[in-house]
Protein backbone atom coordinates (compact mmCIF):
# COMPACT_ATOMS: atom_id res chain seq x y z
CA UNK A 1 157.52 -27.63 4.79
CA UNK A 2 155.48 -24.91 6.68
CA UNK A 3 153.71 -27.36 8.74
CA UNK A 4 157.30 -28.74 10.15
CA UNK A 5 158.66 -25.46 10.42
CA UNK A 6 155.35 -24.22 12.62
CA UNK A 7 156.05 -27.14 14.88
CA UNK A 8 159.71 -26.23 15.63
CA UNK A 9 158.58 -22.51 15.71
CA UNK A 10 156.50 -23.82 18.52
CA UNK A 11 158.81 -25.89 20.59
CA UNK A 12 161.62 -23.08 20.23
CA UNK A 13 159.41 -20.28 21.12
CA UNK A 14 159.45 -21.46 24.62
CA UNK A 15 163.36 -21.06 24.78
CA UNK A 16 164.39 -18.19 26.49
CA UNK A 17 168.15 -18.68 24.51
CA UNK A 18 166.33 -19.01 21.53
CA UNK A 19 164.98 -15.51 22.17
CA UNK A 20 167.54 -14.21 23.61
CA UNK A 21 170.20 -15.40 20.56
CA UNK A 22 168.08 -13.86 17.94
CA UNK A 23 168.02 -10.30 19.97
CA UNK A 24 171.43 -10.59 20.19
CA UNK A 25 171.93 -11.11 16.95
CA UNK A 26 170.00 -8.61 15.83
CA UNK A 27 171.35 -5.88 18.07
CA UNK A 28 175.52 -6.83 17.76
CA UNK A 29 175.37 -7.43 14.14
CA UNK A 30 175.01 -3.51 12.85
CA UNK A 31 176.27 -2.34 16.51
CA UNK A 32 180.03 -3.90 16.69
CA UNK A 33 180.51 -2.29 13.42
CA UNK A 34 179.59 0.86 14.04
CA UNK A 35 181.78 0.66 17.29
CA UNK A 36 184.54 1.05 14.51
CA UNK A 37 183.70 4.64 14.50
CA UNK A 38 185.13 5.46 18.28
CA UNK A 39 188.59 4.14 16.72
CA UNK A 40 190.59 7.31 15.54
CA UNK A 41 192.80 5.43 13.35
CA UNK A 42 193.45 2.14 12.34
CA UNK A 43 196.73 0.20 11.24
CA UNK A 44 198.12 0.20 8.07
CA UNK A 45 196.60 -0.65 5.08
CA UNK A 46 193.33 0.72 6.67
CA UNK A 47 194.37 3.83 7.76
CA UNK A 48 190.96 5.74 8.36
CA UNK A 49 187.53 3.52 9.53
CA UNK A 50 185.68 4.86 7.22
CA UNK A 51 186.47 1.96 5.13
CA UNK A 52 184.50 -0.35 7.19
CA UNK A 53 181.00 1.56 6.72
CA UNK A 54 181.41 2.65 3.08
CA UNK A 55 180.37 0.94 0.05
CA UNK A 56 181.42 -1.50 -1.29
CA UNK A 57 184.26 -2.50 1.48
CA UNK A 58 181.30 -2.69 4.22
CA UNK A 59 180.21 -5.98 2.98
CA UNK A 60 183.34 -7.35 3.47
CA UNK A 61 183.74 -5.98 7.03
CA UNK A 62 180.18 -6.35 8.41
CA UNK A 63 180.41 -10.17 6.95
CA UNK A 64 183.25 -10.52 8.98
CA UNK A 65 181.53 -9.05 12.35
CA UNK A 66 178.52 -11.82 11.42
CA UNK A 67 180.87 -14.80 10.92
CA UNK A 68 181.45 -14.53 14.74
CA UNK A 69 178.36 -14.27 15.26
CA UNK A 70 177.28 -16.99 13.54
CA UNK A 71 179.21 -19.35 15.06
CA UNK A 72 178.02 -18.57 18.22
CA UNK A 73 174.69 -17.74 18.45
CA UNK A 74 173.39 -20.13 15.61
CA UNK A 75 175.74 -22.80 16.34
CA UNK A 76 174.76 -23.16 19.45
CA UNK A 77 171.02 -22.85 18.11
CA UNK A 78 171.23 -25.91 16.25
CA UNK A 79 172.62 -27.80 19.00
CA UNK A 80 170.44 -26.40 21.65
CA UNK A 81 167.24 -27.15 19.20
CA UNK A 82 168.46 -30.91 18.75
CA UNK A 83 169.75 -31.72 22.30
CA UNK A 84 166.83 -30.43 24.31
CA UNK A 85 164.35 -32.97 22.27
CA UNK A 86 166.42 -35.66 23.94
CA UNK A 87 166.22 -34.47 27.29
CA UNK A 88 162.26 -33.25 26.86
CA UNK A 89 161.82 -36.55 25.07
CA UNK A 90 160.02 -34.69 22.35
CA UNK A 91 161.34 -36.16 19.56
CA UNK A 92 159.60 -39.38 20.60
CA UNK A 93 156.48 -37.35 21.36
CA UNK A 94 156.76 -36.18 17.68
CA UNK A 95 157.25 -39.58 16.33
CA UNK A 96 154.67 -41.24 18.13
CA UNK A 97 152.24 -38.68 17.34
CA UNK A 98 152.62 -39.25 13.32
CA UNK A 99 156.12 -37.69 12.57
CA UNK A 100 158.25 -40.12 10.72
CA UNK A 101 161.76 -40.28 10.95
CA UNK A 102 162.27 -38.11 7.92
CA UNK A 103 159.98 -35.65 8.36
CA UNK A 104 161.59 -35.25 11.83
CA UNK A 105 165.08 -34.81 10.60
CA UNK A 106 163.65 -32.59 7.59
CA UNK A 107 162.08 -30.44 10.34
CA UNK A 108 165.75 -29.28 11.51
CA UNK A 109 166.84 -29.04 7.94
CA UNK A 110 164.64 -26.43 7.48
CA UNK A 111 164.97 -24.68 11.03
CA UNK A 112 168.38 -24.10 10.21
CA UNK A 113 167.70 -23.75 6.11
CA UNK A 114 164.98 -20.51 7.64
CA UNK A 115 167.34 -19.56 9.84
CA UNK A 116 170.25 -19.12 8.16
CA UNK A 117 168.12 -17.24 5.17
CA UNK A 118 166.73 -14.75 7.85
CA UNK A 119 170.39 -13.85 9.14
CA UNK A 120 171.38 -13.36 5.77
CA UNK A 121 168.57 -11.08 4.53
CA UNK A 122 169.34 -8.83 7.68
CA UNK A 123 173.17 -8.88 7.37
CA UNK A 124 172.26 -7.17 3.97
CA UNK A 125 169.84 -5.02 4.98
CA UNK A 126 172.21 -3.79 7.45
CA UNK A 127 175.07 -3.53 4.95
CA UNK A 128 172.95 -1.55 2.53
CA UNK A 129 171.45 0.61 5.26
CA UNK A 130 175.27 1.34 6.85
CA UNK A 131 176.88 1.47 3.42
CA UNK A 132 174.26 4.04 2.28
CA UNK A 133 174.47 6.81 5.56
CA UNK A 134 177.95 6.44 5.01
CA UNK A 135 179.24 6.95 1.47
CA UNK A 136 179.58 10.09 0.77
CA UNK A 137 178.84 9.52 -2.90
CA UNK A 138 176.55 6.49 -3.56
CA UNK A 139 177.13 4.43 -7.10
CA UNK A 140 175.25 1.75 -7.90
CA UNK A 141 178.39 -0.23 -9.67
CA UNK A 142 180.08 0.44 -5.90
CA UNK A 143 176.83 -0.80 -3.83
CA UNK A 144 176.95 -4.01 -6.16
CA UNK A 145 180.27 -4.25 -6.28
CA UNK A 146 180.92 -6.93 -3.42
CA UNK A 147 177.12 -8.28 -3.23
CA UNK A 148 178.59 -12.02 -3.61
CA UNK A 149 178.96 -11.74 0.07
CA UNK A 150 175.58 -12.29 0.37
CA UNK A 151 175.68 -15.50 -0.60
CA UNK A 152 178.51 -16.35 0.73
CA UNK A 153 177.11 -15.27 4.17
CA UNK A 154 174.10 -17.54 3.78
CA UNK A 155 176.94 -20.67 3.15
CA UNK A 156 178.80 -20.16 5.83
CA UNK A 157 175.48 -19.42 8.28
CA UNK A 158 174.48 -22.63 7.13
CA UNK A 159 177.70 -24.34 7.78
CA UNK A 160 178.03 -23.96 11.06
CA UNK A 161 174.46 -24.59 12.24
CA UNK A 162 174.42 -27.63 10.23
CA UNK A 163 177.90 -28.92 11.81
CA UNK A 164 176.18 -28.17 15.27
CA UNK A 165 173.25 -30.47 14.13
CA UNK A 166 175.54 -33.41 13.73
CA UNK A 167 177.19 -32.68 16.96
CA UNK A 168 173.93 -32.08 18.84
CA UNK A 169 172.16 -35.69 16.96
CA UNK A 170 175.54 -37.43 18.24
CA UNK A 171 176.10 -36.57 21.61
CA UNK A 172 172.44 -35.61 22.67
CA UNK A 173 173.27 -33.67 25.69
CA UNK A 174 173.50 -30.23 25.56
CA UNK A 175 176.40 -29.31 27.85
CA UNK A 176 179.02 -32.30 26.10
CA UNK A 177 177.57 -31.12 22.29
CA UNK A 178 178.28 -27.21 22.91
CA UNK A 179 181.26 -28.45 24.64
CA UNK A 180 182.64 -30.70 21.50
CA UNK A 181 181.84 -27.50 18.91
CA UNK A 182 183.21 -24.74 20.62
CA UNK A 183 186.52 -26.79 21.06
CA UNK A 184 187.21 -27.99 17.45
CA UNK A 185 186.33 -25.05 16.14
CA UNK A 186 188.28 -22.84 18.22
CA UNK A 187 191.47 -25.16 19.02
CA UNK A 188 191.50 -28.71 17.88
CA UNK A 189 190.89 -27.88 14.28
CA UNK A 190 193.66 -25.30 14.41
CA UNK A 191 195.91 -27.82 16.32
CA UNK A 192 195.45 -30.16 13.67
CA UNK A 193 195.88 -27.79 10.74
CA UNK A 194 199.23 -26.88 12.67
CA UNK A 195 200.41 -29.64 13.28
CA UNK A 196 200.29 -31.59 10.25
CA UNK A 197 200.32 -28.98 7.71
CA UNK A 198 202.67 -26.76 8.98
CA UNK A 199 205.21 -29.17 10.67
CA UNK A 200 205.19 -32.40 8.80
CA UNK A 201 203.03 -31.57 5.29
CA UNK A 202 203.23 -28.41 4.05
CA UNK A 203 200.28 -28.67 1.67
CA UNK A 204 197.63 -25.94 0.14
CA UNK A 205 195.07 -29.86 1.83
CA UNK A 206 195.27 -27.42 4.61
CA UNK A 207 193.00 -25.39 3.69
CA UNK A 208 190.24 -27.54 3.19
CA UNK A 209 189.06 -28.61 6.90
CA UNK A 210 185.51 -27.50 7.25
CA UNK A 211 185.72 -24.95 9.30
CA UNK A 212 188.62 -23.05 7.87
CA UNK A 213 186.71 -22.92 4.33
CA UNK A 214 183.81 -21.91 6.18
CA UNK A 215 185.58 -19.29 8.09
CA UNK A 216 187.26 -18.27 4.44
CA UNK A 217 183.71 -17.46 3.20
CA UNK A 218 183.94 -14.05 5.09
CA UNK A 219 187.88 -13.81 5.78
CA UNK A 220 189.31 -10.68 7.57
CA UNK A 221 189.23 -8.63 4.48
CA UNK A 222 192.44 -6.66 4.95
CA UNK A 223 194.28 -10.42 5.31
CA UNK A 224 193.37 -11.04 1.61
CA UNK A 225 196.42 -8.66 1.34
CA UNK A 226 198.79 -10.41 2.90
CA UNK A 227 201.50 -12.54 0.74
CA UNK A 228 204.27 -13.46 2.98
CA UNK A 229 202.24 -16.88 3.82
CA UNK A 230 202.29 -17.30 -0.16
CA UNK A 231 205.80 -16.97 -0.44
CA UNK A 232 206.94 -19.30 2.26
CA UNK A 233 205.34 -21.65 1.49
CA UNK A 234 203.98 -21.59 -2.28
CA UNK A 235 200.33 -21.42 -1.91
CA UNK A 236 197.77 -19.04 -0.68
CA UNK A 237 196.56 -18.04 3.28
CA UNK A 238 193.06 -18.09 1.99
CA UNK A 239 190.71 -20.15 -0.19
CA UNK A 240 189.42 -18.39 -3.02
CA UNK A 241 185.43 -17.90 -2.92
CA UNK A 242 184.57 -20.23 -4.94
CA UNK A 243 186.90 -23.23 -3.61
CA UNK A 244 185.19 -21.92 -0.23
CA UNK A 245 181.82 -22.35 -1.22
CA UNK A 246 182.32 -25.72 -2.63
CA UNK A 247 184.23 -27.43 -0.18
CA UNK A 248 181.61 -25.97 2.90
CA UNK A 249 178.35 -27.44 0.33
CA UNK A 250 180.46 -30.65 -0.10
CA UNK A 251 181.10 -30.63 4.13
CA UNK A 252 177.04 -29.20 5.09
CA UNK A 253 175.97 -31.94 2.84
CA UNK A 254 178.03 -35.00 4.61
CA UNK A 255 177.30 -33.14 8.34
CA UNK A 256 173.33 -33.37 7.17
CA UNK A 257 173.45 -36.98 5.71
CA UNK A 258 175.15 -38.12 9.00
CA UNK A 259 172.51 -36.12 11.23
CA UNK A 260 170.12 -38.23 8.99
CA UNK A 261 171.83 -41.80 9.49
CA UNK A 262 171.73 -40.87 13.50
CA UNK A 263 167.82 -39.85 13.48
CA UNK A 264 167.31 -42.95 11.56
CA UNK A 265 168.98 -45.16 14.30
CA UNK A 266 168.06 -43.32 17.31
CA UNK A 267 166.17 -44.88 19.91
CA UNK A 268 163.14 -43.74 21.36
């Protein structure tokens, strides 16, 4: 496991977007939050911003903050990782060079398996460290109160990067693979969802695309809130955590089995 996780250190240590991804991670995760604090007040049911530093609410909000965050920077990681071994030709190097197929494709697995770990243990370092300057009073039972974002977080990290591995071992080019992710996750998903589900089908199935129940890993907390969705139309705007979790293992799983069938088949 180390030794295939040095070698993809190595070839993605000479990525300036590798490097420059991480830093941005690192520096927008804690700093969009905090922008919250230049907003005098917020709409109702929020009120006052202190809710989104204080525990336990800040794990909810700075989860939130990440989920974009995610889905760009380490979404586009995975693909970037994948594609550019087609176009350096490295994954034949690798391969020739005593690699096998599996440990190849078990080489990404745990790229984005360490990556998404690392992005988690820093989103809750920076929720504790955020949560702690500013609660004015801190209780343990409050700190620990919404900790199951954590991992939560880690799920839906790992959901994304691994649906940008299957994209990146299918088309192989960078530009087209970026280009397929960003639009199904932003529109055609959303088209799809609307246009079944909400004009033909009304049906709680709607839910269950993979990137809505890995966006409802780390929902817009305030939205939990809402009902009128429930009461149109008899079932609930959000899956619950657990029915989240689940169905973005059950996805992750069949995007990483597929990225396996392609290495297997790919030609060198």
């Amino acid at each position: 496991m180390f030794y295939l996780l040095k070698l993809e250190w190595m070839k993605l240590n000479k990525f300036i977007a590798f490097r420059i991804f991480i830093a941005f991670y690192i520096v927008l995760l804690p700093a969009i939050l905090l922008l919250g604090k230049r907003i005098p007040e917020l709409p109702p049911p929020l009120m006052t911003n202190e809710v989104l530093f204080m525990f336990p609410t800040v794990w909810g909000w700075l989860a939130y903050v990440g989920c974009w965050l995610c889905f760009f920077f380490f979404g586009f990681l995975a693909i970037i990782a994948i594609t550019t071994e087609y176009s350096y030709r490295t994954m034949r190097q690798n391969i020739i060079t005593g690699l096998s197929r599996s440990q190849y494709f078990l080489g990404k697995f745990y790229l984005i398996l360490a990556v998404s770990l690392l992005a988690t243990a820093y989103y809750a370092f920076c929720a504790l460290l955020i949560g702690y300057f500013n609660t004015p009073v801190v209780y343990w039972h409050k700190v620990v109160q919404d900790v199951a974002y954590i991992p939560r977080y880690f799920l839906m990290c790992f959901g994304y990067m691994s649906f940008g591995a299957l994209l990146g071992f299918w088309a192989k080019r960078t530009g087209i693979a970026l280009f397929l992710y960003l639009s199904y996750v932003m529109f055609l998903e959303a088209i799809l969802r609307w246009g079944i589900h909400l004009q033909l089908w009304k049906h709680p199935s709607m839910h269950f695309y993979p990137m809505n129940a890995v966006e409802d890993l780390t929902p817009l907390p305030f939205t939990k809130m809402a009902d009128e969705f429930l009461s149109n139309y008899g079932f609930s705007l959000f899956l619950s955590p657990a029915e989240a979790a689940i169905t973005t293992i059950v996805y992750s799983s069949l995007f990483l089995w597929l990225s396996f069938r392609l290495v297997r088949r790919a030609d060198l």
